[in-house]
Structure formats: structure tokens, C-alpha cells
PDB file of N, CA and C in Angstrom:
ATOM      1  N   UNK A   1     105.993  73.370 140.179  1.00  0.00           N
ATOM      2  CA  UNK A   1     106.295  74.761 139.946  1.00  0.00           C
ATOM      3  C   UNK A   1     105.065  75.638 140.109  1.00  0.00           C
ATOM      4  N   UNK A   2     103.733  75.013 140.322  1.00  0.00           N
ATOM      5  CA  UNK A   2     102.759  75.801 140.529  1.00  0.00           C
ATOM      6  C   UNK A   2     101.760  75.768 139.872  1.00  0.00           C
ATOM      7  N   UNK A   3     100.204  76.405 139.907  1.00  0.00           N
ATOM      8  CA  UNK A   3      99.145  75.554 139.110  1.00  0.00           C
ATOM      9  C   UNK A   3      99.151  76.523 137.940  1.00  0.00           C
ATOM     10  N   UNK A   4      99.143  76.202 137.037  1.00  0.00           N
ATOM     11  CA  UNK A   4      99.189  76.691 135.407  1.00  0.00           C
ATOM     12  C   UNK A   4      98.039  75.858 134.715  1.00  0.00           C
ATOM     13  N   UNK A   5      97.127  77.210 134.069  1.00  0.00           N
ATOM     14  CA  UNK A   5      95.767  76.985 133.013  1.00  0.00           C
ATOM     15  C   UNK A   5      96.121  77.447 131.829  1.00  0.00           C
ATOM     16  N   UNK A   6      97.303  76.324 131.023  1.00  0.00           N
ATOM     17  CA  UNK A   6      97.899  76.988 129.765  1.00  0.00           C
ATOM     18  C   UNK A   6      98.385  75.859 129.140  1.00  0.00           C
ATOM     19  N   UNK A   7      98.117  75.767 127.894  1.00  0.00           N
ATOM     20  CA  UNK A   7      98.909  74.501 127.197  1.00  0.00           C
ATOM     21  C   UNK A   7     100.464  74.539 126.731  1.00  0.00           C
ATOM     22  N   UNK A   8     101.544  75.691 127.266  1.00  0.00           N
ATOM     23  CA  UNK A   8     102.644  75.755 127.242  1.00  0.00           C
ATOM     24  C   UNK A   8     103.290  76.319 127.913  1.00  0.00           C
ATOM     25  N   UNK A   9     104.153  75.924 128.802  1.00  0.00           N
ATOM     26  CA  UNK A   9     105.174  76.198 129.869  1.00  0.00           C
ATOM     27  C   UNK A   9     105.927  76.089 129.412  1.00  0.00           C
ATOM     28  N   UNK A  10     107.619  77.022 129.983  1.00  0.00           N
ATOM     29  CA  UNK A  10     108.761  77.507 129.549  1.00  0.00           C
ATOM     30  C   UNK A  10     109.618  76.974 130.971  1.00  0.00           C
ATOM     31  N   UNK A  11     110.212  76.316 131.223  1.00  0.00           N
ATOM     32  CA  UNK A  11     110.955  76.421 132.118  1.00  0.00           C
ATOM     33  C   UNK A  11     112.601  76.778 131.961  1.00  0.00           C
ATOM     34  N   UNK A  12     113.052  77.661 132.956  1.00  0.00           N
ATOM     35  CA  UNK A  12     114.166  78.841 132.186  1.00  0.00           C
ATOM     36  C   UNK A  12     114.952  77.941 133.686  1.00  0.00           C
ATOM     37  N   UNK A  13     116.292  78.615 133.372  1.00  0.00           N
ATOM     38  CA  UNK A  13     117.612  78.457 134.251  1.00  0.00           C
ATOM     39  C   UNK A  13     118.135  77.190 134.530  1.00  0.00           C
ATOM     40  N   UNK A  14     117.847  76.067 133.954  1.00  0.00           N
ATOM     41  CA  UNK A  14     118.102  74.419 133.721  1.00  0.00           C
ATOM     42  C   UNK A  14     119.926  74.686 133.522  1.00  0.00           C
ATOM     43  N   UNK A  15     120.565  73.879 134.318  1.00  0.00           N
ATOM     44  CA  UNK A  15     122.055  73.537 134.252  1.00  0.00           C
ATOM     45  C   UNK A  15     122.058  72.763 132.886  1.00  0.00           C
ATOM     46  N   UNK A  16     123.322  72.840 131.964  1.00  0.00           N
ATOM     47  CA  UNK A  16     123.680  72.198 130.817  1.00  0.00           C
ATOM     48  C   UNK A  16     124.214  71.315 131.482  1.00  0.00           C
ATOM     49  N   UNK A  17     123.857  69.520 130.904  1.00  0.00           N
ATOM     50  CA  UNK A  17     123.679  68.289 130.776  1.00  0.00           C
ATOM     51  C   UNK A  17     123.835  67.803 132.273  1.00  0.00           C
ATOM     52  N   UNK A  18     122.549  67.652 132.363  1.00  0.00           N
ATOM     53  CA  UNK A  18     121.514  67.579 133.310  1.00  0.00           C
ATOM     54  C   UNK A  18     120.466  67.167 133.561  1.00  0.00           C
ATOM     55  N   UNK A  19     120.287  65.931 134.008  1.00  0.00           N
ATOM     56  CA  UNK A  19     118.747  65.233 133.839  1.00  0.00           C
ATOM     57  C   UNK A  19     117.412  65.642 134.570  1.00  0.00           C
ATOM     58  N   UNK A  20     116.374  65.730 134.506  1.00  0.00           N
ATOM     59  CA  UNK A  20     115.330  66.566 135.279  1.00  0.00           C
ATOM     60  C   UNK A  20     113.978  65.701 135.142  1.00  0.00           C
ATOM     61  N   UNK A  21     113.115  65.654 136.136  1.00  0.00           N
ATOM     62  CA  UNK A  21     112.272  64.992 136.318  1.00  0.00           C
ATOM     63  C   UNK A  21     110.706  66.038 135.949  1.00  0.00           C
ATOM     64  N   UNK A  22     109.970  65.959 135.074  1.00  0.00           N
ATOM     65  CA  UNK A  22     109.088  66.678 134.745  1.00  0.00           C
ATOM     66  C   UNK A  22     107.818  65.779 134.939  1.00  0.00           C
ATOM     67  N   UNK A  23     106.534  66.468 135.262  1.00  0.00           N
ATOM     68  CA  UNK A  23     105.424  66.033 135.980  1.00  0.00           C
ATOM     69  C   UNK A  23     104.268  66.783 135.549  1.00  0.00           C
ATOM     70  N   UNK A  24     103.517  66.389 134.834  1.00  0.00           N
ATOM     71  CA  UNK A  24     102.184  67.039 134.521  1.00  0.00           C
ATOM     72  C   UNK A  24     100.983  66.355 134.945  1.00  0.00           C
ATOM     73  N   UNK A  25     100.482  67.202 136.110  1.00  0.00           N
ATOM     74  CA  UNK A  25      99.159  66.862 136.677  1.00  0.00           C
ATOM     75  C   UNK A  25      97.797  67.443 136.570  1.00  0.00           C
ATOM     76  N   UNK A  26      96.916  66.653 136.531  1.00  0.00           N
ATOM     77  CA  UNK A  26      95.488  67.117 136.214  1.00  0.00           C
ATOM     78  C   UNK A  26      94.397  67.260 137.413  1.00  0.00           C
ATOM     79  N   UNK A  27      93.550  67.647 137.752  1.00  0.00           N
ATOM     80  CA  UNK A  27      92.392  67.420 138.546  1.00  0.00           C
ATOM     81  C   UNK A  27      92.374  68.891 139.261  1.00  0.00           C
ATOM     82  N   UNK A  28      91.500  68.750 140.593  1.00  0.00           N
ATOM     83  CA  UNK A  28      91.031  70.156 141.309  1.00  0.00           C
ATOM     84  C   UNK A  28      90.959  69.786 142.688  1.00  0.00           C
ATOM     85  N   UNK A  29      91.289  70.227 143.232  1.00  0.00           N
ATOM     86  CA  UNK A  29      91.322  70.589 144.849  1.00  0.00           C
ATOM     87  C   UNK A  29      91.559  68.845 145.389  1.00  0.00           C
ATOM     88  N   UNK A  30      91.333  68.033 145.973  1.00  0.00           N
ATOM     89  CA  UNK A  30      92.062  66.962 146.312  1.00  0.00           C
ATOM     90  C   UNK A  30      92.278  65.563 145.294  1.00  0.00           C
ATOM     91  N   UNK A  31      91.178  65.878 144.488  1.00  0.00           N
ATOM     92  CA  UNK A  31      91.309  64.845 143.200  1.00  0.00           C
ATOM     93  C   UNK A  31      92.461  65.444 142.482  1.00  0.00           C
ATOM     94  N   UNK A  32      93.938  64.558 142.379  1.00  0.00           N
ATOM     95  CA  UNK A  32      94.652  65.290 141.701  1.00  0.00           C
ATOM     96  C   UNK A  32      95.347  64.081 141.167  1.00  0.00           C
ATOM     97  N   UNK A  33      95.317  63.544 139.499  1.00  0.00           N
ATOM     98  CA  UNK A  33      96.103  62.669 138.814  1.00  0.00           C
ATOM     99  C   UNK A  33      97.066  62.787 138.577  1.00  0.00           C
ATOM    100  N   UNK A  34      98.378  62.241 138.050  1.00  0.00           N
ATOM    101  CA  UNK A  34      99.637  62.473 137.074  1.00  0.00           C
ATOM    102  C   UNK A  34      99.122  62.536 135.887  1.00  0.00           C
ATOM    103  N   UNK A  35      99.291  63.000 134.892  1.00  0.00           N
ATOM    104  CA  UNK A  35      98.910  63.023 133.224  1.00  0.00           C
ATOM    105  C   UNK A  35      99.873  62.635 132.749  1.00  0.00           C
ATOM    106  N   UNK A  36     101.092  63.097 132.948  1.00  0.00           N
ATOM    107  CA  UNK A  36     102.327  62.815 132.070  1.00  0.00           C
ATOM    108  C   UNK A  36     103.621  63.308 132.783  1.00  0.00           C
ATOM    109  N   UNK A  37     104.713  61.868 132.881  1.00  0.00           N
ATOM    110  CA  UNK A  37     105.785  62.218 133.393  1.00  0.00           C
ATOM    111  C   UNK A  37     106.952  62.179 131.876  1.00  0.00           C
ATOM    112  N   UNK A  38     107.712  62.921 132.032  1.00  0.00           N
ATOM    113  CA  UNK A  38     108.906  62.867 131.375  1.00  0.00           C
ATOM    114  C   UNK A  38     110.365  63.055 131.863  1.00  0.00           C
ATOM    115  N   UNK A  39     110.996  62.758 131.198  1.00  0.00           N
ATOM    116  CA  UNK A  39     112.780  62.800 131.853  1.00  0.00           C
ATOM    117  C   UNK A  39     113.068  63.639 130.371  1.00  0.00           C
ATOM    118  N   UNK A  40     113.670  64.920 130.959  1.00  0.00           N
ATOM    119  CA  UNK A  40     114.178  65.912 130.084  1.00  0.00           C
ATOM    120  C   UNK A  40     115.775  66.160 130.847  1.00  0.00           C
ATOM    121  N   UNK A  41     116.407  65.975 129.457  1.00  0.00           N
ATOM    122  CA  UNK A  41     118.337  66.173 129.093  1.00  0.00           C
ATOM    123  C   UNK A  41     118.294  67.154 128.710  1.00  0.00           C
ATOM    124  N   UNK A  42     118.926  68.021 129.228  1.00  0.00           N
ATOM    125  CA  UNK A  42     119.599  69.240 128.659  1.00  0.00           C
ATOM    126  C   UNK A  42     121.342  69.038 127.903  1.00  0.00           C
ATOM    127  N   UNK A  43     121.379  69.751 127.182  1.00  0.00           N
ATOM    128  CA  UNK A  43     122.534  69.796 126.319  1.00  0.00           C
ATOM    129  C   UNK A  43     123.671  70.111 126.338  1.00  0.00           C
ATOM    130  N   UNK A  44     124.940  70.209 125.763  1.00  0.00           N
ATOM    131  CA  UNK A  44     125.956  71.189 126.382  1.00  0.00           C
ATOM    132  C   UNK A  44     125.678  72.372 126.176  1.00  0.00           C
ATOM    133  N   UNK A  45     126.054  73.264 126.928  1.00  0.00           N
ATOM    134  CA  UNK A  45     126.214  74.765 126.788  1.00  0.00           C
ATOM    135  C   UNK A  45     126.904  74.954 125.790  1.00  0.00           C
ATOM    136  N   UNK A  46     125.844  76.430 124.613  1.00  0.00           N
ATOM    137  CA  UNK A  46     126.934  76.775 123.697  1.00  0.00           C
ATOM    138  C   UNK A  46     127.073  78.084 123.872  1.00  0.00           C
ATOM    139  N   UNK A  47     128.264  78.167 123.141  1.00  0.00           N
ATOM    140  CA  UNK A  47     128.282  80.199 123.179  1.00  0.00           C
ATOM    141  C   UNK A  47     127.901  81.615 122.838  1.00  0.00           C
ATOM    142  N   UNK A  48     127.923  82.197 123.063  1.00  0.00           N
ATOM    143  CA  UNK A  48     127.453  83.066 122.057  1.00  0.00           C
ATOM    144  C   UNK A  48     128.264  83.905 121.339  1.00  0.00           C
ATOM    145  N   UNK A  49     127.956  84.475 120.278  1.00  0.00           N
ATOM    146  CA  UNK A  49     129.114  85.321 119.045  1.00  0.00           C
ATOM    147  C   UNK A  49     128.481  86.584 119.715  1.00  0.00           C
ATOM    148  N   UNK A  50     129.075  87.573 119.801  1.00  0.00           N
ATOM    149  CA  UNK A  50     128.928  88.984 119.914  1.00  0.00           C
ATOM    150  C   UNK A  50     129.104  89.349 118.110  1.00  0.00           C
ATOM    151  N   UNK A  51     128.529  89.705 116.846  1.00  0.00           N
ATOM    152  CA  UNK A  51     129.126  90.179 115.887  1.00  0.00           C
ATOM    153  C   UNK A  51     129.197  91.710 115.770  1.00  0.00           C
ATOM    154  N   UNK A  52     128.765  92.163 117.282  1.00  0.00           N
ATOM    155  CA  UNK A  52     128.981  93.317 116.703  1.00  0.00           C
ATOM    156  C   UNK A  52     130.361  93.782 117.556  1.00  0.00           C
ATOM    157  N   UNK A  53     131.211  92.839 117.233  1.00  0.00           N
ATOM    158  CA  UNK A  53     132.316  93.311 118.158  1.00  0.00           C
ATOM    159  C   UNK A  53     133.363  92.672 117.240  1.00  0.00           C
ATOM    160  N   UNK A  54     134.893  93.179 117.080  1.00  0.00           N
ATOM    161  CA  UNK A  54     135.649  92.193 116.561  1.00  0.00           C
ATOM    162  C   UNK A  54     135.994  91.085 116.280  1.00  0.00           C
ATOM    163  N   UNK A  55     135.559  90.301 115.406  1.00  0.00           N
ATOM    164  CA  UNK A  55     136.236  91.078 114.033  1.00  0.00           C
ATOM    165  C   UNK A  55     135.437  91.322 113.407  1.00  0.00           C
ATOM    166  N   UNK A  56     133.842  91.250 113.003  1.00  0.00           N
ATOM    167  CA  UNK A  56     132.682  91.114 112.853  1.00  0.00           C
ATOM    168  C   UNK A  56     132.104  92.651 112.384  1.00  0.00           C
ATOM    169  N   UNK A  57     131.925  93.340 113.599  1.00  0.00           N
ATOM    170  CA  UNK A  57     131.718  94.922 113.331  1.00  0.00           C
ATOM    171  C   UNK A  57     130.651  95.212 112.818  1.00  0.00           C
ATOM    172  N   UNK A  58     129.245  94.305 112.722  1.00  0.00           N
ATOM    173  CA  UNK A  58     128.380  94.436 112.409  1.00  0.00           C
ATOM    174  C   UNK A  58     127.656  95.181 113.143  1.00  0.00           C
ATOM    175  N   UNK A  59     126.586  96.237 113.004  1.00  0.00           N
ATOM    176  CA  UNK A  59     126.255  97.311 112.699  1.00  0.00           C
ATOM    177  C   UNK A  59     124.483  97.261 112.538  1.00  0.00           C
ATOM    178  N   UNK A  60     123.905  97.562 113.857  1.00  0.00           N
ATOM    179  CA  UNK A  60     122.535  97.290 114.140  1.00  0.00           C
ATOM    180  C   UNK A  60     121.435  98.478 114.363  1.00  0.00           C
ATOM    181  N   UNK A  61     121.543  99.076 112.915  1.00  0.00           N
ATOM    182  CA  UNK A  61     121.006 100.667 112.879  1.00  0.00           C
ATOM    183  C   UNK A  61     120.225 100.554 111.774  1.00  0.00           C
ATOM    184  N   UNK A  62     119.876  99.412 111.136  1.00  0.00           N
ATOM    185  CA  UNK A  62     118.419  99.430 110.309  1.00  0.00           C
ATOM    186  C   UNK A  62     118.970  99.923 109.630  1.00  0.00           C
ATOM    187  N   UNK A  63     119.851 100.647 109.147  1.00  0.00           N
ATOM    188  CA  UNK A  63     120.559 100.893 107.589  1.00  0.00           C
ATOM    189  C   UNK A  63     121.718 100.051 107.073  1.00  0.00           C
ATOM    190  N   UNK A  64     122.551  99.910 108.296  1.00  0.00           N
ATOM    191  CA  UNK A  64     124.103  98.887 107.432  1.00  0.00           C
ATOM    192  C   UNK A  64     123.663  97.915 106.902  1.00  0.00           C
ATOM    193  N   UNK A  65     124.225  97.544 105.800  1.00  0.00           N
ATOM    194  CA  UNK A  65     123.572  95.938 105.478  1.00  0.00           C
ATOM    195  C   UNK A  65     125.117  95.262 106.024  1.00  0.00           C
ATOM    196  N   UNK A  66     124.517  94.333 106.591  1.00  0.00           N
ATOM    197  CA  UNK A  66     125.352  93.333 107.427  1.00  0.00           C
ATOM    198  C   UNK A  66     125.717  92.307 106.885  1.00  0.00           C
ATOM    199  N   UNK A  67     124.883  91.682 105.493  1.00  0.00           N
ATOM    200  CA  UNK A  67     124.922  90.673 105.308  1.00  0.00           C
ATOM    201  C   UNK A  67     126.116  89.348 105.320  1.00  0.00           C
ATOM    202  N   UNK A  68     127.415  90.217 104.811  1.00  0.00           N
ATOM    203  CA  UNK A  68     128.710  89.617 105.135  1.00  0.00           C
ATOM    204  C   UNK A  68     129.065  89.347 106.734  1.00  0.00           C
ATOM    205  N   UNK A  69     128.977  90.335 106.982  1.00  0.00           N
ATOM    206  CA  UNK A  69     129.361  90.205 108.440  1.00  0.00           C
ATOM    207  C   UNK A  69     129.421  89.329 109.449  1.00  0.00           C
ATOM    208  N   UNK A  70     128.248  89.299 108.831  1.00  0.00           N
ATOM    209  CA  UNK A  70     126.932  87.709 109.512  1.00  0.00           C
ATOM    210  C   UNK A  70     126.924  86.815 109.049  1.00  0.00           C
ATOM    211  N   UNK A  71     127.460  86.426 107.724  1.00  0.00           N
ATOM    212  CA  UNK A  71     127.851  85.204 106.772  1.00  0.00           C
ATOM    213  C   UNK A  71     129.014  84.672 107.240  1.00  0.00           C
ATOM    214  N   UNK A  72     130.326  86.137 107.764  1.00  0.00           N
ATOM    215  CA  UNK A  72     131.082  85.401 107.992  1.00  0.00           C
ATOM    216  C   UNK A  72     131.658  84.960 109.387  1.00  0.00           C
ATOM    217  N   UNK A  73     130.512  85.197 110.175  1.00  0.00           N
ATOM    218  CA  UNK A  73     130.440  84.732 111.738  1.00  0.00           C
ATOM    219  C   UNK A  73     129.742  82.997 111.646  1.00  0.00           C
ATOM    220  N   UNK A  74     128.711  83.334 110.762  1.00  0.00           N
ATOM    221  CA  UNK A  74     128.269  82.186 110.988  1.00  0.00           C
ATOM    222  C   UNK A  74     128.961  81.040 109.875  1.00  0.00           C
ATOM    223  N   UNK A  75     129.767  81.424 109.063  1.00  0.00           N
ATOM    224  CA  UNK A  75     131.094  80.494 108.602  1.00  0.00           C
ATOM    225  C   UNK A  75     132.304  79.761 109.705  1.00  0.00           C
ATOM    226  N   UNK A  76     132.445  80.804 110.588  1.00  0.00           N
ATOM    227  CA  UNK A  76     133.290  80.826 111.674  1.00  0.00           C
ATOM    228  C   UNK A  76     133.090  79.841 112.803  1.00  0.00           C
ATOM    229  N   UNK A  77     132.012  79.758 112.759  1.00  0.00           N
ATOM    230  CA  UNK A  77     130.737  78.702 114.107  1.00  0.00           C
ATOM    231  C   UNK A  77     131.331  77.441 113.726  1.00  0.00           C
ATOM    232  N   UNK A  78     131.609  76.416 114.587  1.00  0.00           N
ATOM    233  CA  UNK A  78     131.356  75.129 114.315  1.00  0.00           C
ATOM    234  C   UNK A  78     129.530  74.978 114.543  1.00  0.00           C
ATOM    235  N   UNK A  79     129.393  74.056 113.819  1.00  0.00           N
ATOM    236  CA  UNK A  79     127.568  73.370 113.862  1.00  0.00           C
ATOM    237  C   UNK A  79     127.404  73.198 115.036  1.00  0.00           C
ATOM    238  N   UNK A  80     127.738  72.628 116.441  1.00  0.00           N
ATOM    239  CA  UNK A  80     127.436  72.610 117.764  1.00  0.00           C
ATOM    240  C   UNK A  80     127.620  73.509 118.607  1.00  0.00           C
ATOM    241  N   UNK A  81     128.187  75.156 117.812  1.00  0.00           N
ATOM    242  CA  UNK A  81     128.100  76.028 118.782  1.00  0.00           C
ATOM    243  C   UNK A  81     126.925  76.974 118.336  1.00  0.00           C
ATOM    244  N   UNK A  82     126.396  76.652 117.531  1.00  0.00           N
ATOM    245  CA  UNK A  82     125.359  77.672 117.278  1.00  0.00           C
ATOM    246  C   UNK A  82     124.241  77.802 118.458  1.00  0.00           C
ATOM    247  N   UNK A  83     123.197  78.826 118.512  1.00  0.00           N
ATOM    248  CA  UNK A  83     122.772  79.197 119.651  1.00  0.00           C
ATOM    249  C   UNK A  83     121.245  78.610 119.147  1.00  0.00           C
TER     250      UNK A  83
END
């Protein structure tokens, strides 16, 4: 993906459950090692709650207190759809 001088990379747009071959290399101009390979799984896709939409109606103006709102969305979630 390109030469990176950083101890953390993000890699974005990965298909849900999906195996991927990851490669971390070291050195400079033709001296160039592997450091570390890994095999990274991605997960199923989960969804997302809109709460500020029916039935929810929660309310993102730094004054409503939401707290129900949002208690009872995230009552609503099964545990494997959370985000």
C-alpha cells in the first residue's frame, strides 16, 4: 500500500468475511526484509441504528437529554449487531 514512517496504519474499505494477506516490511532502497506477515478475517457486517429517526427520536442539540432514547435502542440491538 505504500512506504509509511508510522507505527499505525488504518486500512479502510475491507469486504465483510474476508481473508487478507498483510505484510510488514523493513529496510531502504534495495535492502528490503519482511518483518511481519499476518492473515487478517474480517467479520460479518453489522448495521447501523439511525436513533434519531423512528421510533427513537433522539435529539442531537446539546440540550435534549436522550438518555432513554439511547437505552432503549441499545436494548433493541441484539449483541452482534452493535457497531
Amino acid at each position: 500500500m505504500g512506504n509509511k514512517n508510522r507505527t499505525h496504519y488504518t486500512v479502510e474499505n475491507l469486504n465483510p468475511e474476508q481473508t487478507y494477506q498483510a505484510e510488514v516490511k523493513r529496510g531502504k532502497g534495495n535492502k528490503e526484509e519482511t518483518f511481519l506477515k499476518r492473515e487478517i478475517v474480517t467479520g460479518k457486517e453489522k448495521g447501523r441504528l439511525d436513533i434519531t429517526k423512528a421510533p427513537y427520536f433522539a435529539v442531537g442539540d446539546g440540550k435534549t437529554m436522550n438518555t432513554e432514547r439511547i437505552q432503549r435502542a441499545i436494548d433493541d440491538c441484539q449483541k452482534d449487531q452493535l457497531v
